[in-house]
Protein backbone atom coordinates (compact mmCIF):
# COMPACT_ATOMS: atom_id res chain seq x y z
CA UNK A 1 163.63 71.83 187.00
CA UNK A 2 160.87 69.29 187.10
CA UNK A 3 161.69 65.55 185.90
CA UNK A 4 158.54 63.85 184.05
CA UNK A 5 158.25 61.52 186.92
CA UNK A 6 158.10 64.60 189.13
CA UNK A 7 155.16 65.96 186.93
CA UNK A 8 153.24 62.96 186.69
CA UNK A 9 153.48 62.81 190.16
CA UNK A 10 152.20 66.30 190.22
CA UNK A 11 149.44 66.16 187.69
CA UNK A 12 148.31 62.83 189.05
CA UNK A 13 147.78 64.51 192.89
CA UNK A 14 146.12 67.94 190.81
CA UNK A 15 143.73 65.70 189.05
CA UNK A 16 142.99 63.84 192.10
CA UNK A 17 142.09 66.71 193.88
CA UNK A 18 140.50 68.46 191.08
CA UNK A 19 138.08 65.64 190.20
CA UNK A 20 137.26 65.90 194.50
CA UNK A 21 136.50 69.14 194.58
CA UNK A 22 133.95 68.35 191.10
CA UNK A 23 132.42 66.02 193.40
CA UNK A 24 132.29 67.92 196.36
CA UNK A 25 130.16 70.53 194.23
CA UNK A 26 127.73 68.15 193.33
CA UNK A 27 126.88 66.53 196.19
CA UNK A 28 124.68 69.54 197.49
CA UNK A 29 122.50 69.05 194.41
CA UNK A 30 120.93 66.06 195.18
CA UNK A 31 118.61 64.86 198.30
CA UNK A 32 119.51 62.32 200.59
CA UNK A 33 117.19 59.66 198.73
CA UNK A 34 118.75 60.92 195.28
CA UNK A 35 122.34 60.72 196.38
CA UNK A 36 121.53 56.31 197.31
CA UNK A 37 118.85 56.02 194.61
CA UNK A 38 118.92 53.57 192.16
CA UNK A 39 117.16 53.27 188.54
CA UNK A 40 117.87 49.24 188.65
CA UNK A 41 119.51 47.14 190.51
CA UNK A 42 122.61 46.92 188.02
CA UNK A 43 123.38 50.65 188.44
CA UNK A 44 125.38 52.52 191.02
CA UNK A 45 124.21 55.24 192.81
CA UNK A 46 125.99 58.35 193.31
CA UNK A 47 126.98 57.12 197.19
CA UNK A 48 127.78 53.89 195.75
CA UNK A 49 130.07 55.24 193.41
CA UNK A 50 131.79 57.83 195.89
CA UNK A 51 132.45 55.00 198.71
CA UNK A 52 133.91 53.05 195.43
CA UNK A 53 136.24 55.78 194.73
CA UNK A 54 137.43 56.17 198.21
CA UNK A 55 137.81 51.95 198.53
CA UNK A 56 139.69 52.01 195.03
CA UNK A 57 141.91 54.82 195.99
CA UNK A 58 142.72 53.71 199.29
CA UNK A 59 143.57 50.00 198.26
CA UNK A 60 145.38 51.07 195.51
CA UNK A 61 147.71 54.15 196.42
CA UNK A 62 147.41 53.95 200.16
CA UNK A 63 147.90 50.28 200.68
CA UNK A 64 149.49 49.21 196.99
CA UNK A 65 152.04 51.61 196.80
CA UNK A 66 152.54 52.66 200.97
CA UNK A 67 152.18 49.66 202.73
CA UNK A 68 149.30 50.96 204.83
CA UNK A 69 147.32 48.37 206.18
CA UNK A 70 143.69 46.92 203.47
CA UNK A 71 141.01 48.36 204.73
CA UNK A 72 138.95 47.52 201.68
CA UNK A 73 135.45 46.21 201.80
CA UNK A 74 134.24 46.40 197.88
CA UNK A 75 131.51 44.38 198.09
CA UNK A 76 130.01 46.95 200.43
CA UNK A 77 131.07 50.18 198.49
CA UNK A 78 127.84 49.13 196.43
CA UNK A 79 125.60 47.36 198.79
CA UNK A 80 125.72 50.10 201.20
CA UNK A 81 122.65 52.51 200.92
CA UNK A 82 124.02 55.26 203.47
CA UNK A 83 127.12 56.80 204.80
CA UNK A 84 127.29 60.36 207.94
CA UNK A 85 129.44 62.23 205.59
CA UNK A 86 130.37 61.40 201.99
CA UNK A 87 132.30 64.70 201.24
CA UNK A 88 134.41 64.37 204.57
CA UNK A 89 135.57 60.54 203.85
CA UNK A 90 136.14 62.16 199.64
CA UNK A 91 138.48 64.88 201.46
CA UNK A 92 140.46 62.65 203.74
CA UNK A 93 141.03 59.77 201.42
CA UNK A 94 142.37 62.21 198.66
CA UNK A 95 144.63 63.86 201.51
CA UNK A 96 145.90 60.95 202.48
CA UNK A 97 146.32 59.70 198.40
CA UNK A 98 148.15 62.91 198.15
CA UNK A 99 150.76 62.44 201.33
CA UNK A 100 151.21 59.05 199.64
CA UNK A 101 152.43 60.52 196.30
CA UNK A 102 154.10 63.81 197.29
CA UNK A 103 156.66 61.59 199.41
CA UNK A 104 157.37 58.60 196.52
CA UNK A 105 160.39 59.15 194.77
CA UNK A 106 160.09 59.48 191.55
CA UNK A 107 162.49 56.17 191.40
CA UNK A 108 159.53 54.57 192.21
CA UNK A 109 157.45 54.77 189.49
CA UNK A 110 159.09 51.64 187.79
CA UNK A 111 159.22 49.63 190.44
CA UNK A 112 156.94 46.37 190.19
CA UNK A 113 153.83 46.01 191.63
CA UNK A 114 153.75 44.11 195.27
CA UNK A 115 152.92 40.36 194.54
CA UNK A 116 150.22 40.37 196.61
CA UNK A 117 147.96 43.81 195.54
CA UNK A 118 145.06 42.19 192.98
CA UNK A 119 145.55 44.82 190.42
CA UNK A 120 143.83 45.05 187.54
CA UNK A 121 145.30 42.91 184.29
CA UNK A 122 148.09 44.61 182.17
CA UNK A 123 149.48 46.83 184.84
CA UNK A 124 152.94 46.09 186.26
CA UNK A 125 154.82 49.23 187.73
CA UNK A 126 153.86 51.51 190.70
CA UNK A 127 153.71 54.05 187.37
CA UNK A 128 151.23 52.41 185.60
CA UNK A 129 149.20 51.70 188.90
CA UNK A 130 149.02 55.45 189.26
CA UNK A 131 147.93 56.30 186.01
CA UNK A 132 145.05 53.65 186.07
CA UNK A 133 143.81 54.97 189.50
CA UNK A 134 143.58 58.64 188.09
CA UNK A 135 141.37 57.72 185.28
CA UNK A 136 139.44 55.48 186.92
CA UNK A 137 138.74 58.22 189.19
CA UNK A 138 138.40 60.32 186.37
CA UNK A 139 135.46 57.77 184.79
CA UNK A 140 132.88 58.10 188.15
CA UNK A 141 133.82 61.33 188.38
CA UNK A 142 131.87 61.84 184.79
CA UNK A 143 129.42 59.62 185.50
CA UNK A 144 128.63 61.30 188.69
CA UNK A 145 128.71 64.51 187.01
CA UNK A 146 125.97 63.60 184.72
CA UNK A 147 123.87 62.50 187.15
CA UNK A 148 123.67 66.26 188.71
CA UNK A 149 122.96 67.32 185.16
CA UNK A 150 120.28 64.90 184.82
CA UNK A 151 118.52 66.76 187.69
């Protein structure tokens, strides 16, 4: 029988890899120039918003909650204007999300937050953390998804 922590844990890695593979379809649709393009210099474009996902996802659940080492550079997940191969660095970051959360115990989930992870305000267990990373995910996801319908 499945605990709740053990299907939030679950869900969480499904959703994760469901909103990926969303991406991964939409990628195709647009051109090189379309997928760094910009309307104003406020906005995010679609790479801009992809290398943010990976950066947020790899701070959060692979360094946060794992230990592994910060690799983050956020500042230039939205000044870059070109990476070799978005869907490949989508895949592995989600792969290695998901060996992250298939091995936490469930005992986890309320532990407290490391002192030292920036996270955003309000959030103080590993469970919370988790939840907040999905729909965050969830949010690009959307907006990225509009901007292939907008094509």
């Amino acid at each position: 029988m499945n605990t709740p922590a053990q299907l939030f844990l679950a869900h969480s890695i499904w959703k994760l890899q469901q909103m990926q593979t969303s991406i991964e379809l939409r990628l195709p649709l647009f051109t090189l120039e379309q997928i760094w393009a910009k309307s104003k210099p406020s906005e995010n474009s679609v790479g801009n918003l992809v290398l943010h996902l990976c950066g947020n996802v790899r701070y959060y659940i692979c360094h946060g909650i794992d230990g592994q080492p910060n690799v983050r550079d956020r500042a230039a997940e939205f000044a870059s204007t070109g990476h070799d191969d978005l869907p490949g660095l989508l895949r592995e970051t989600i792969a290695d999300a998901t060996k992250v959360l298939t091995a936490l115990p469930a005992g986890r989930l309320t532990d407290p937050l490391p002192e030292d992870l920036i996270a955003p305000p309000g959030l103080s267990t590993i469970l919370e953390l988790i939840y907040q990373i999905v729909g965050h995910f969830q949010l690009h996801t959307g907006q990225i998804i509009f901007a292939a319908k907008r094509l």
